[in-house]
N, C-alpha and C. Protein backbone atom coordinates (compact mmCIF):
# COMPACT_ATOMS: atom_id res chain seq x y z
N UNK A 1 0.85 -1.17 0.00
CA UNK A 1 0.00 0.00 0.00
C UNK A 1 0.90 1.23 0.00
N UNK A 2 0.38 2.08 -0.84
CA UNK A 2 1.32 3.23 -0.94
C UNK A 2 1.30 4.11 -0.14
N UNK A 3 1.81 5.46 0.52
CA UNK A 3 2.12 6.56 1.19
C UNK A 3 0.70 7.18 0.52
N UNK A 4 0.39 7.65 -0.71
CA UNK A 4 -1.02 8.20 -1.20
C UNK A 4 -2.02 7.96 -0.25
N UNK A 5 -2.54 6.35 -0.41
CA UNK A 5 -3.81 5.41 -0.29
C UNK A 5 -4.08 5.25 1.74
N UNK A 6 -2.51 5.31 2.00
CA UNK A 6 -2.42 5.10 3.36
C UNK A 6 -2.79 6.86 4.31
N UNK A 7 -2.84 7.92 3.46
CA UNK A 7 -2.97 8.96 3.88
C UNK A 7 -4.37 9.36 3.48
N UNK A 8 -5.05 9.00 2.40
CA UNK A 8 -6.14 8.84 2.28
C UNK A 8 -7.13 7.98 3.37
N UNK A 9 -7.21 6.82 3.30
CA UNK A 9 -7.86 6.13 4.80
C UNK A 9 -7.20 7.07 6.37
N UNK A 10 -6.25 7.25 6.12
CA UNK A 10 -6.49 8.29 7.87
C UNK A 10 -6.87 9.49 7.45
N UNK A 11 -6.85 10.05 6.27
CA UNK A 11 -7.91 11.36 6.22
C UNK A 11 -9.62 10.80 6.87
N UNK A 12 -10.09 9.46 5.67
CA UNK A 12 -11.22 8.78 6.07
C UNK A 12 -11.64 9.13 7.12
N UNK A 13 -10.84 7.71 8.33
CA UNK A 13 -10.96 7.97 9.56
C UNK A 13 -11.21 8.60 10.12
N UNK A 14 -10.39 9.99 10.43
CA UNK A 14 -10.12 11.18 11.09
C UNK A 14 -11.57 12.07 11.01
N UNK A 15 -11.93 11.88 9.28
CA UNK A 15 -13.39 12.65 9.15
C UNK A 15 -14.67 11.21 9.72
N UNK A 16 -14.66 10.22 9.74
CA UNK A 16 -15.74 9.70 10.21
C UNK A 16 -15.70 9.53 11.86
N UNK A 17 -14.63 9.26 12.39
CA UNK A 17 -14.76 9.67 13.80
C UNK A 17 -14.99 11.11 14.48
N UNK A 18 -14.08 11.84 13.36
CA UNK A 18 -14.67 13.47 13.72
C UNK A 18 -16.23 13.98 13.69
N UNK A 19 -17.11 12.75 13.19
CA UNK A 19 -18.42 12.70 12.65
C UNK A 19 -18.79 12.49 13.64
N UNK A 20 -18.51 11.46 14.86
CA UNK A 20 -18.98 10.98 16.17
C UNK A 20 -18.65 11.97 17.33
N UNK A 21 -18.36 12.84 16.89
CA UNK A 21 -17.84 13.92 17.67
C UNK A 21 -16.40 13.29 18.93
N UNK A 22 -15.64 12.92 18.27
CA UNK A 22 -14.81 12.24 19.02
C UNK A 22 -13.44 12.71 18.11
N UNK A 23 -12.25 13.14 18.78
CA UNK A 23 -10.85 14.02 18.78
C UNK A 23 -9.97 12.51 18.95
N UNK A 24 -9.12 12.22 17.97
CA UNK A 24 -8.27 10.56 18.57
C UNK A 24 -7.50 11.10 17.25
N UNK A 25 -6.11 10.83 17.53
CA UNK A 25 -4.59 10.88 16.84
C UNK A 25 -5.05 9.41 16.43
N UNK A 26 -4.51 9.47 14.91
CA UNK A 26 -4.76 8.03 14.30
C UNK A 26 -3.69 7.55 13.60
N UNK A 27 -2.72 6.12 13.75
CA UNK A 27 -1.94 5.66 13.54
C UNK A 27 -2.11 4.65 12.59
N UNK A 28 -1.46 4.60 11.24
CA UNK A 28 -1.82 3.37 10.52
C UNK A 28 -0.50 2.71 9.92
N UNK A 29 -0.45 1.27 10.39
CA UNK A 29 0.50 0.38 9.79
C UNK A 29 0.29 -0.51 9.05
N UNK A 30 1.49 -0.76 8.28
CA UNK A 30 0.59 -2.42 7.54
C UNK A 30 1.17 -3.42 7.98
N UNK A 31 1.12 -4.66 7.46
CA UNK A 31 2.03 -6.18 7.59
C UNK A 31 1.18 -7.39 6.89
N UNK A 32 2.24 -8.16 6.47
CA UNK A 32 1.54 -9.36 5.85
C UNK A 32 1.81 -10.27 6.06
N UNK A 33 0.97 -11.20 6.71
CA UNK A 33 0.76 -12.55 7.69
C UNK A 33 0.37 -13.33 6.22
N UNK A 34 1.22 -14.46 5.98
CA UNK A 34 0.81 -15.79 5.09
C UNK A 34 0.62 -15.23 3.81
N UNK A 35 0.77 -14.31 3.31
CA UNK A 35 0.19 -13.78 1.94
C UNK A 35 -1.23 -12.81 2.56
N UNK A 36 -0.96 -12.25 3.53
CA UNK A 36 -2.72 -11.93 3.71
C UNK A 36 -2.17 -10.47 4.06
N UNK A 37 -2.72 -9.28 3.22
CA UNK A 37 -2.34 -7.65 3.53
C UNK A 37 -3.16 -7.50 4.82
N UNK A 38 -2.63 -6.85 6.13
CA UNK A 38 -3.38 -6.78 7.44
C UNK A 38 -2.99 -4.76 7.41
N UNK A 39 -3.90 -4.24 7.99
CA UNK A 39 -3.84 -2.91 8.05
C UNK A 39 -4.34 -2.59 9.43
N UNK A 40 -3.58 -1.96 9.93
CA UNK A 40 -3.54 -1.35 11.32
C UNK A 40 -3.53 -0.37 11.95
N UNK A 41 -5.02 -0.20 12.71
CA UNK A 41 -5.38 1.10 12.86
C UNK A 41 -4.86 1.25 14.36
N UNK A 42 -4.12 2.49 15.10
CA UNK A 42 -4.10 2.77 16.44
C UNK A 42 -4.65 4.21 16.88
N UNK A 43 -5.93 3.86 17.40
CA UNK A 43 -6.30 5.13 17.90
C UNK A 43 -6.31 5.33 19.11
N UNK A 44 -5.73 6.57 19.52
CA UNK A 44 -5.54 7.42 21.34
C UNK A 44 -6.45 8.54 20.74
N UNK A 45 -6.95 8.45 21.52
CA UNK A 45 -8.30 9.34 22.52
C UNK A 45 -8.35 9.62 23.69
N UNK A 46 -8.61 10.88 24.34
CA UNK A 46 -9.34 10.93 25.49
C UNK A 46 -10.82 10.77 25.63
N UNK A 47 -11.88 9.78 24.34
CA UNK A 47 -12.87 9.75 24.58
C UNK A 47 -12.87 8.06 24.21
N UNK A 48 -12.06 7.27 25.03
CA UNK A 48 -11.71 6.43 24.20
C UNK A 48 -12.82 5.32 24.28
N UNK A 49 -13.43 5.30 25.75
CA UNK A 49 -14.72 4.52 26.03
C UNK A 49 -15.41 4.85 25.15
N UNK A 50 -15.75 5.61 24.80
CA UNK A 50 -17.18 6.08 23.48
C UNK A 50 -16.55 5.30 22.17
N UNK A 51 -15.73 5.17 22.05
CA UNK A 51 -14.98 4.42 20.53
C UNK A 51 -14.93 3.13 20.34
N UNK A 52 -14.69 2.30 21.98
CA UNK A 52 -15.00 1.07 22.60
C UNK A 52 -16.08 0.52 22.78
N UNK A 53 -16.88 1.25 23.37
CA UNK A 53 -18.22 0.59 23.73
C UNK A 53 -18.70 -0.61 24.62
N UNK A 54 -19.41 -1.01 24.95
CA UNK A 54 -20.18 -1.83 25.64
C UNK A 54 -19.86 -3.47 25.30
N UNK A 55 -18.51 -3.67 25.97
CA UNK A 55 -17.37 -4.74 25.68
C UNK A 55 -17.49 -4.90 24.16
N UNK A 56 -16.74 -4.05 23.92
CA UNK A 56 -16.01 -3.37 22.64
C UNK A 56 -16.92 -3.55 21.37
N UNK A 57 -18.22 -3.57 21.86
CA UNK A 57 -19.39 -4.01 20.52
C UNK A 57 -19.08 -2.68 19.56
N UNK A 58 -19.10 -1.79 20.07
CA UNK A 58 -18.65 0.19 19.16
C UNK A 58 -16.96 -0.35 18.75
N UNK A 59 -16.30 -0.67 19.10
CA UNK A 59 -15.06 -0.99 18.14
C UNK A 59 -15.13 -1.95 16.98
N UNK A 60 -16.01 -3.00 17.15
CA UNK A 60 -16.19 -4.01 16.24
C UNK A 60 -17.20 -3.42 14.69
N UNK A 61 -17.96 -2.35 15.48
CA UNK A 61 -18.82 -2.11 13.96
C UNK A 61 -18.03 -0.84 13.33
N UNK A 62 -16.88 -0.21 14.69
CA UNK A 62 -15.87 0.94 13.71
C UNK A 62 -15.26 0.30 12.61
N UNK A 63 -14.38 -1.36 13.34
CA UNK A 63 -13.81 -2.31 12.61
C UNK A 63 -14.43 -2.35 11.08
N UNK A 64 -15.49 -2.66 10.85
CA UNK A 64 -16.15 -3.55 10.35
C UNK A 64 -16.32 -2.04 9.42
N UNK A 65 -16.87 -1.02 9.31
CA UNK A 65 -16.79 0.21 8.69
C UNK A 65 -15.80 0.68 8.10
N UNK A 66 -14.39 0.51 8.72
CA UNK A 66 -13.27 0.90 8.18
C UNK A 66 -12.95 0.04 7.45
N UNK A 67 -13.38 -1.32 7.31
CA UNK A 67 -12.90 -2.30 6.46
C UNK A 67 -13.08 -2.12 5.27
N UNK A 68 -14.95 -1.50 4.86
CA UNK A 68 -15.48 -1.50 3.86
C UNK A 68 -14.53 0.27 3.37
N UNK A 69 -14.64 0.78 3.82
CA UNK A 69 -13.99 1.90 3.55
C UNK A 69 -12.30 1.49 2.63
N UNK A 70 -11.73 1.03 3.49
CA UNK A 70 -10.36 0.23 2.87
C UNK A 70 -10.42 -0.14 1.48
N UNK A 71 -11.35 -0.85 1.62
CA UNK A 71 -11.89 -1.82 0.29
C UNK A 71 -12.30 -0.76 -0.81
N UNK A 72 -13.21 0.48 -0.61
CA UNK A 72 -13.55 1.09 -1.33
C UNK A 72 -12.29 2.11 -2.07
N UNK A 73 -11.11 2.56 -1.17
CA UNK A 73 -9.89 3.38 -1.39
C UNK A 73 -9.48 2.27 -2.18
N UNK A 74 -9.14 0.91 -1.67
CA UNK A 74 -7.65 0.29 -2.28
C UNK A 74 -8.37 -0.88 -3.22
N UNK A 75 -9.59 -0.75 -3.72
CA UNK A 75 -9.89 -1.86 -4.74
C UNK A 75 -9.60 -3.22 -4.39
N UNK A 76 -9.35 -3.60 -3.18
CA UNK A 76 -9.40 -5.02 -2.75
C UNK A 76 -10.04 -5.23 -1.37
N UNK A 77 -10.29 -6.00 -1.19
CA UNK A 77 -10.45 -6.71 0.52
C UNK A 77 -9.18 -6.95 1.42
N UNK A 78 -8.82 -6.26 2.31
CA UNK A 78 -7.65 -6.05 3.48
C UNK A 78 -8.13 -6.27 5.05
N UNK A 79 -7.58 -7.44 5.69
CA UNK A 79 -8.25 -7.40 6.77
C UNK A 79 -7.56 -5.90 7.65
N UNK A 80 -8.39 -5.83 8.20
CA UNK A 80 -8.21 -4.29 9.30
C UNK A 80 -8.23 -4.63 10.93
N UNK A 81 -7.45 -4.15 11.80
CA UNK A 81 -7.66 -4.38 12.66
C UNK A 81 -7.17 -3.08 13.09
N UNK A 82 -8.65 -2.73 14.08
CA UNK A 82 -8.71 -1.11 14.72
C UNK A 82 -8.41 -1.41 16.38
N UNK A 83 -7.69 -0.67 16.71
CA UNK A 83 -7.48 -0.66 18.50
C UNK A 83 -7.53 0.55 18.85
N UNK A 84 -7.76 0.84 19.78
CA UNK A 84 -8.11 1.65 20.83
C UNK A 84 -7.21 1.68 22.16
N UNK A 85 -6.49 2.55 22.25
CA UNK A 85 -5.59 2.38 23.44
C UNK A 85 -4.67 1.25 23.55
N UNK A 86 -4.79 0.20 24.68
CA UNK A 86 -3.78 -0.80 24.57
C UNK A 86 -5.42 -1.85 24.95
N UNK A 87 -6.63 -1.37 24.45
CA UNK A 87 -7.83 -2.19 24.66
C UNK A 87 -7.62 -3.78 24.54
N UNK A 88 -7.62 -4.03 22.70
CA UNK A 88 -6.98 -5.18 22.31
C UNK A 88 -6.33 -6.25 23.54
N UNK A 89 -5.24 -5.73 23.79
CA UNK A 89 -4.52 -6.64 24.08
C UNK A 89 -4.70 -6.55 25.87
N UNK A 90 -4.89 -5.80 26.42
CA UNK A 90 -5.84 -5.80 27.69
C UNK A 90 -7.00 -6.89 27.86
N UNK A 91 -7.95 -7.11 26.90
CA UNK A 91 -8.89 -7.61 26.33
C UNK A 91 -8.36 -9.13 26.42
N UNK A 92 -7.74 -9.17 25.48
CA UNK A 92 -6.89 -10.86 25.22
C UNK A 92 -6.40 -11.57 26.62
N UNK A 93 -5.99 -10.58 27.37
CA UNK A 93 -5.16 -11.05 28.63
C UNK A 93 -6.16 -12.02 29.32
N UNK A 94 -7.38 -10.74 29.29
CA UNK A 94 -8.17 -10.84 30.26
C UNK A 94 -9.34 -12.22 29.39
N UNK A 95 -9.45 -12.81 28.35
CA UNK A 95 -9.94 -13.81 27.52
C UNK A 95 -8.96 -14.81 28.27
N UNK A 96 -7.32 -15.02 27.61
CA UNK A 96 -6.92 -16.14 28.58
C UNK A 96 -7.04 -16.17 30.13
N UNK A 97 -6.93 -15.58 30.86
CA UNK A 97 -6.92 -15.99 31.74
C UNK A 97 -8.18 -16.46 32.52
N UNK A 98 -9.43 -16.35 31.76
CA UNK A 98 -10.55 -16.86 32.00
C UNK A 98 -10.96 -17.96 31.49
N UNK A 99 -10.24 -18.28 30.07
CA UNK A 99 -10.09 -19.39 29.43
C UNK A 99 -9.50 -20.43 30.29
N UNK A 100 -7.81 -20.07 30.94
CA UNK A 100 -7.42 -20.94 31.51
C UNK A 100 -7.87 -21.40 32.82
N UNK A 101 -8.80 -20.57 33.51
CA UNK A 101 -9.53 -20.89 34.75
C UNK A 101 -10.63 -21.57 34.57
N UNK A 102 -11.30 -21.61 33.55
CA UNK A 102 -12.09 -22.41 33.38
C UNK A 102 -11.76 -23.95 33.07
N UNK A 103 -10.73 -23.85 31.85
CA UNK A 103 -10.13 -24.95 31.57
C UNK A 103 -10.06 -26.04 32.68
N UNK A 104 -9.51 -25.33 33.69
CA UNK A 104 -8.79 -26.26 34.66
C UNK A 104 -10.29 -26.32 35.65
N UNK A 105 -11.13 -26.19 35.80
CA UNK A 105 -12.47 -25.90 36.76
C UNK A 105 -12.90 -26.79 35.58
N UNK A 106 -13.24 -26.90 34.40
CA UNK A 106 -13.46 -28.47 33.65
C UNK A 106 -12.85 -29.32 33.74
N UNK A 107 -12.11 -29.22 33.80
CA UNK A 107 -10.99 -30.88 34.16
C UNK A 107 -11.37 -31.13 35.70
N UNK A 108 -10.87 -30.44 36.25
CA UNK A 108 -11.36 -31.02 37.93
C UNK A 108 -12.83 -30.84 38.07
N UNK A 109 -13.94 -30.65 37.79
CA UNK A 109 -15.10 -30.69 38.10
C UNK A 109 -15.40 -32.20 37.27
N UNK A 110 -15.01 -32.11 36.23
CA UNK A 110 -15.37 -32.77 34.51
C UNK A 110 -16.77 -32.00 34.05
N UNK A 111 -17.18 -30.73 34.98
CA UNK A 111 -18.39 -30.17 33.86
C UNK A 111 -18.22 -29.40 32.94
N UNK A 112 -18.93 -29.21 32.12
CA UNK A 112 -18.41 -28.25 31.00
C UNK A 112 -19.10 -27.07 31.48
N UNK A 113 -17.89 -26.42 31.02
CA UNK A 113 -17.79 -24.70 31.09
C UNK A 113 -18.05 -23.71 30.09
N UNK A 114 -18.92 -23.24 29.99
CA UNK A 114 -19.02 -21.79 29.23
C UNK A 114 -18.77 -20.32 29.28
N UNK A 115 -18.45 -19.78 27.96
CA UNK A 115 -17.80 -17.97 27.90
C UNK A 115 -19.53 -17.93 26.76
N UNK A 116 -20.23 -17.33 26.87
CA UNK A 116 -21.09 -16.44 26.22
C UNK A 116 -20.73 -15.11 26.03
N UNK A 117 -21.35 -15.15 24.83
CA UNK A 117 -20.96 -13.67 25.16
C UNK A 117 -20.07 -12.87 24.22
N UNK A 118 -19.26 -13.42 23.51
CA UNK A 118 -18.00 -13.47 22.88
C UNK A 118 -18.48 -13.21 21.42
N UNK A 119 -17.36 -12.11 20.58
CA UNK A 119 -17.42 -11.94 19.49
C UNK A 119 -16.51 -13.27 18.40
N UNK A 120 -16.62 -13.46 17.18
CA UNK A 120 -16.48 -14.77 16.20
C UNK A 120 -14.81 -14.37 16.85
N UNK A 121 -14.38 -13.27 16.63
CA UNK A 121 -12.90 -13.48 16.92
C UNK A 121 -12.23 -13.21 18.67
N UNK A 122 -13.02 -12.92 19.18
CA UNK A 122 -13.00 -13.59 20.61
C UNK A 122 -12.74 -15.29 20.58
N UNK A 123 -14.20 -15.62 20.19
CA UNK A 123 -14.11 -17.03 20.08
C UNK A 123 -12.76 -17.97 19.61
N UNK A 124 -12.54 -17.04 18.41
CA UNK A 124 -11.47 -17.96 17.88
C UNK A 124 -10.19 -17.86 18.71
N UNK A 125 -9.92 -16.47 19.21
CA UNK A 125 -8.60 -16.64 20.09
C UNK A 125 -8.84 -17.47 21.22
N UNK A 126 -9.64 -17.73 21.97
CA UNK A 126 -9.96 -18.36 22.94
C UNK A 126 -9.60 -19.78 22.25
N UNK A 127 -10.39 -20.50 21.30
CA UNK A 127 -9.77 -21.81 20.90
C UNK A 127 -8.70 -22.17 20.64
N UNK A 128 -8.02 -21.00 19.80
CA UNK A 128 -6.31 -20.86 19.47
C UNK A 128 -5.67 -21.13 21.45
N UNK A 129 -5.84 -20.56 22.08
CA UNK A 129 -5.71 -20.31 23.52
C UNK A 129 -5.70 -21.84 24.13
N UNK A 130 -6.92 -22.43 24.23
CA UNK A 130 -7.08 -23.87 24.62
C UNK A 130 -6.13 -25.03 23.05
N UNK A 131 -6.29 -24.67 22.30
CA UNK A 131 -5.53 -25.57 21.67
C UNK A 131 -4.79 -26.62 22.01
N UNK A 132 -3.77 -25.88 22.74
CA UNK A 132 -2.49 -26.60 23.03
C UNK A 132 -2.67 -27.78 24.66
N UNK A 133 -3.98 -27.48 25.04
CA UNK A 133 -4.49 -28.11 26.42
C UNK A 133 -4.48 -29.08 26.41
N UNK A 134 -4.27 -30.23 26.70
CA UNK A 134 -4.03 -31.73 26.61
C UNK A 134 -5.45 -32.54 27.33
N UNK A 135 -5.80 -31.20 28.39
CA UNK A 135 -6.80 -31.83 29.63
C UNK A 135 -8.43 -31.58 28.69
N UNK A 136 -8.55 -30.54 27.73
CA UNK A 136 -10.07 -30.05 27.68
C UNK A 136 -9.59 -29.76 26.04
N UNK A 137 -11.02 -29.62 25.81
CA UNK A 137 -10.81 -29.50 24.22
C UNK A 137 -12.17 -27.77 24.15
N UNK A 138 -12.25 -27.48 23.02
CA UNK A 138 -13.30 -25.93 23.03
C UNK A 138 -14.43 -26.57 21.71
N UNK A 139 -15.68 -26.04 21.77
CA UNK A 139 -16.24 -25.58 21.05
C UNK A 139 -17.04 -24.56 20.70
N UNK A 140 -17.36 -24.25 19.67
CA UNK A 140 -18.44 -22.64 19.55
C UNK A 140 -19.99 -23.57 19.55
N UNK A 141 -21.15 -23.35 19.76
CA UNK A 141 -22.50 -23.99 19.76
C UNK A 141 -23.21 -22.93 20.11
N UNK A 142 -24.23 -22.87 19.50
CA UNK A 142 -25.29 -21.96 19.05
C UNK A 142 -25.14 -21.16 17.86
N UNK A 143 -26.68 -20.23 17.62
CA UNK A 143 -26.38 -19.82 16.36
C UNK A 143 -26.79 -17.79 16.83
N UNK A 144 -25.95 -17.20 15.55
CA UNK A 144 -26.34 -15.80 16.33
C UNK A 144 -25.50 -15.05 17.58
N UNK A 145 -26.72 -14.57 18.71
CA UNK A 145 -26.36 -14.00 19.67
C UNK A 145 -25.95 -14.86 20.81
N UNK A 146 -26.80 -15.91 20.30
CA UNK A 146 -27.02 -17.13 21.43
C UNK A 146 -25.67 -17.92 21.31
N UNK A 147 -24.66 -17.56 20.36
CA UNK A 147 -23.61 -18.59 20.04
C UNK A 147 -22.46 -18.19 21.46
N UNK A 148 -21.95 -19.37 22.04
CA UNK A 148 -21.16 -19.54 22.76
C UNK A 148 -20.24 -20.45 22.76
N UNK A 149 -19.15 -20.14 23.44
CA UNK A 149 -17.75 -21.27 23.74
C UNK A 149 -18.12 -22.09 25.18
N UNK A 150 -18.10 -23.26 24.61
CA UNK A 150 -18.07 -24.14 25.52
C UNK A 150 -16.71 -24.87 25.66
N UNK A 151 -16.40 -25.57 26.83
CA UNK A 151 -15.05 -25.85 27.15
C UNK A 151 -15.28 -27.29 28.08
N UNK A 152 -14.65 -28.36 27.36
CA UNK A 152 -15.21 -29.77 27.72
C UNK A 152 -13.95 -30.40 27.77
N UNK A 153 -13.93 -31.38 29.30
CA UNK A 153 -13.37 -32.20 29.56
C UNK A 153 -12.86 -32.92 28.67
N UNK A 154 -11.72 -33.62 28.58
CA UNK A 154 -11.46 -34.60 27.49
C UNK A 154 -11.70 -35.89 28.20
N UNK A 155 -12.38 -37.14 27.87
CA UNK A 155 -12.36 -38.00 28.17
C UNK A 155 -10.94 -38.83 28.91
């Protein structure tokens, strides 16, 4: 992606968050995982809860907006990933370590455990997360809103 296209999407940005009435310095990087163009948004705010939302449901549809936006500047599909502060990865911490408490509260109980609640890529880090568990294995079940991670004993 060129210096042009990459100054164009943070003009974007800058005017559709300036739309939400919200002031945030916007940082954009790229990188390419497997053949796959990833574009990377970092936004600081002092309004940064309003950008986040209600366990980060307002970051996921910014996500999901800037994507199509991307797509519309650079004539292809680019996955995007927007953060907010050090949210992200605050976020993740706080996924494993609930993952792994549960994990182990399935193995010693043997009941299965559930995370509701969780966005498709929540979910998936959480399975990436249990993967490597020898004691419990993960699944996603349900459909929709109703879809959740369940976390089951291994025989």
């Amino acid at each position: 992606m060129n210096e042009e296209k990459t100054k164009i999407i943070k003009e974007e940005v800058f005017a559709l968050i300036s739309q939400l009435g919200i002031e945030a310095e916007i940082e954009i990087s790229t990188e390419e995982q497997a053949e796959e163009k990833i574009i990377n948004l970092q936004l600081e705010s002092s309004q940064a809860a309003s950008l986040i939302g209600f366990h980060g449901e307002t970051l996921q549809s910014l996500q999901l907006i800037i994507s199509f936006l991307c797509h519309r500047i650079l004539g292809q599909w680019v996955k995007v990933l927007v953060n907010v502060g050090d949210y992200r990865q605050k976020r993740e911490e706080q996924l494993q370590r609930l993952a792994l408490s549960l994990a182990m509260k399935a193995k010693f109980s043997g009941e299965v455990q559930t995370m509701p609640n969780l966005s498709a890529s929540e979910r998936r880090f959480v399975h990436l997360v249990l993967a490597e568990n020898p004691d419990v294995y993960s699944e996603s079940e349900g459909e929709g809103k109703q879809r959740q991670l369940t976390i089951k004993p291994k025989k």
